[in-house]
Protein backbone atom coordinates (compact mmCIF):
# COMPACT_ATOMS: atom_id res chain seq x y z
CA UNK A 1 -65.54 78.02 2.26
CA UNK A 2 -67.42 75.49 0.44
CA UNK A 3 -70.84 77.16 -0.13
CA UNK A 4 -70.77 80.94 -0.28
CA UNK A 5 -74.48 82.49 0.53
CA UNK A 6 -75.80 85.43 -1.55
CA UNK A 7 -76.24 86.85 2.04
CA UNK A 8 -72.81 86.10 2.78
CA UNK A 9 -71.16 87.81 0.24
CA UNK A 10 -73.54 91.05 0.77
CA UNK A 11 -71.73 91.47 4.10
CA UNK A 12 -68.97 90.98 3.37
CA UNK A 13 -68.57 93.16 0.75
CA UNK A 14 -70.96 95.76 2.88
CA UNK A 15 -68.17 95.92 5.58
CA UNK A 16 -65.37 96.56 3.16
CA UNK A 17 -67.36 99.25 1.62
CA UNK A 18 -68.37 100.81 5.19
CA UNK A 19 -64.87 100.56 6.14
CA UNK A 20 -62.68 101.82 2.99
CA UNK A 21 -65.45 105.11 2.92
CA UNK A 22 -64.73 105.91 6.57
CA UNK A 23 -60.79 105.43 5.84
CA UNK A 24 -61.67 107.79 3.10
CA UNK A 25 -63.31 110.16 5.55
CA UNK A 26 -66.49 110.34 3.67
CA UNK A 27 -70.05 110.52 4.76
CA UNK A 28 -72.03 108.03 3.64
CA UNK A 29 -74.36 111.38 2.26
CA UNK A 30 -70.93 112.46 0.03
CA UNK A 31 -70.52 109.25 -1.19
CA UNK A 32 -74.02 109.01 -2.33
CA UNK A 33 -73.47 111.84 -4.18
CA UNK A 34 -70.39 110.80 -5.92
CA UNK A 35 -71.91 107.42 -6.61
CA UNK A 36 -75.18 108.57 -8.08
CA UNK A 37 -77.22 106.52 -5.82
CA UNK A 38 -79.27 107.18 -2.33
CA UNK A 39 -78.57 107.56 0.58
CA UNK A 40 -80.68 104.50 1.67
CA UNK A 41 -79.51 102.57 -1.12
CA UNK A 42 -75.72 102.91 0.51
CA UNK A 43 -76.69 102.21 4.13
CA UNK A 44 -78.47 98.93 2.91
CA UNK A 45 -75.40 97.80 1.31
CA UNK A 46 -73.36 98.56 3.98
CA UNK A 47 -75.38 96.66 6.51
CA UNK A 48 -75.28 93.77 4.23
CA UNK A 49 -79.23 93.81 3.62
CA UNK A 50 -78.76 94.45 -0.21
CA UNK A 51 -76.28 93.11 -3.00
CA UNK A 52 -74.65 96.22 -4.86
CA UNK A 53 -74.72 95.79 -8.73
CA UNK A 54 -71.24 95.69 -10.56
CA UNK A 55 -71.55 98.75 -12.13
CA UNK A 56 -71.49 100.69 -8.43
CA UNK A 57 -69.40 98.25 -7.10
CA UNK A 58 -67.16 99.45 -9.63
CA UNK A 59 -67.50 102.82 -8.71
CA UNK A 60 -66.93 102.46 -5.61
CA UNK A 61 -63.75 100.56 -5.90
CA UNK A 62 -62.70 103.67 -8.56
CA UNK A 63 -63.99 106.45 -5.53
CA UNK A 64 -62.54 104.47 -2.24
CA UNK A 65 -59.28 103.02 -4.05
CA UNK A 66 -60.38 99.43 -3.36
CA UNK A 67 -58.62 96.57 -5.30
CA UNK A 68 -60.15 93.29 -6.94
CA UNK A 69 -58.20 91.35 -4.16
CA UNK A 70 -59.52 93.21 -1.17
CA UNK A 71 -63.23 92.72 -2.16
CA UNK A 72 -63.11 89.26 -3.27
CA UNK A 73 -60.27 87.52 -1.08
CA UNK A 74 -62.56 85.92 1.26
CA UNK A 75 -63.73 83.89 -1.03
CA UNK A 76 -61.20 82.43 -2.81
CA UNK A 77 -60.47 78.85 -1.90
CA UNK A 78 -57.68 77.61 -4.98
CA UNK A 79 -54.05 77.98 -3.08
CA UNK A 80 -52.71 79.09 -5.97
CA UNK A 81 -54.90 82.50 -6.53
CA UNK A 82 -54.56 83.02 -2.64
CA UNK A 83 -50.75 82.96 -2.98
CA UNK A 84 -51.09 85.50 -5.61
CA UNK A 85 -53.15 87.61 -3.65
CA UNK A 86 -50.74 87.63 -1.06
CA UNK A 87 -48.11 88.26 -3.05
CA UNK A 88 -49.79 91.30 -4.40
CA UNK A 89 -50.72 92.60 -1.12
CA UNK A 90 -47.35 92.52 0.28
CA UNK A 91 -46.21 94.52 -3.20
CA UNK A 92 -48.82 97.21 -2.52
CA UNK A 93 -47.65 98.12 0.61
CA UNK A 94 -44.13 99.33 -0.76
CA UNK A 95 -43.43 102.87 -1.93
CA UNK A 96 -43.89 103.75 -5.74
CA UNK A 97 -39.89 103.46 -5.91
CA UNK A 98 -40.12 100.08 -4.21
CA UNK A 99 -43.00 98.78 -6.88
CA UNK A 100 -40.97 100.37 -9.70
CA UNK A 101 -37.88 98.02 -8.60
CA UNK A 102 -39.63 95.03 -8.33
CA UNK A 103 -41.30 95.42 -11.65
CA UNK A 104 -38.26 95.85 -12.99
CA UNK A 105 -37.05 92.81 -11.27
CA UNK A 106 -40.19 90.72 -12.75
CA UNK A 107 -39.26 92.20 -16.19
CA UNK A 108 -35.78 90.35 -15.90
CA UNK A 109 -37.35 87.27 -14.63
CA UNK A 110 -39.60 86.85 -17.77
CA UNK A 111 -36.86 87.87 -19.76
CA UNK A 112 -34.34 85.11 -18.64
């Protein structure tokens, strides 16, 4: 992705939103309310007609459980970054015991 649109980036990050709140099983009328902003506000973003400012994007990430990597992944072009984020993806999936092993394992690695 060469050139990324202001328009382009408002949907995608509208259909992450829309989809992490309905995993979460709330309305977008509760989430307004946890957010602090309207309801209108929240369907526009959603739909991809409006940008959402970093503060509420940061809320939101805090409310749904969204990560850095899930919101900006389509966009990242460098190999390097995108090998990370897989990396990290396939780490999240594991069970707290699972994370706590491979941390573990990391630790050793830098240690060596």
């Amino acid at each position: 992705m060469d050139s990324i649109s202001k328009a382009d980036i408002d949907k995608s990050f509208g259909k992450i939103l829309k989809e992490f709140r309905k995993k979460s099983g709330l309305t977008q009328e509760e989430l307004s309310e946890q957010l602090g902003i309207s309801l209108k506000y929240i369907s526009r973003i959603e739909n991809g007609n409006n940008g959402v400012k970093t503060q509420t994007l940061i809320k939101y990430m805090n409310i749904l459980g969204i990560t850095p990597n899930t919101i900006y992944s389509n966009f990242i072009t460098n190999q390097n970054i995108k090998d990370d984020i897989s990396l990290s993806k396939k780490i999240s999936s594991l069970s707290n015991e699972k994370k706590e092993f491979i941390s573990s394992i990391v630790d050793l690695l830098n240690n060596l």
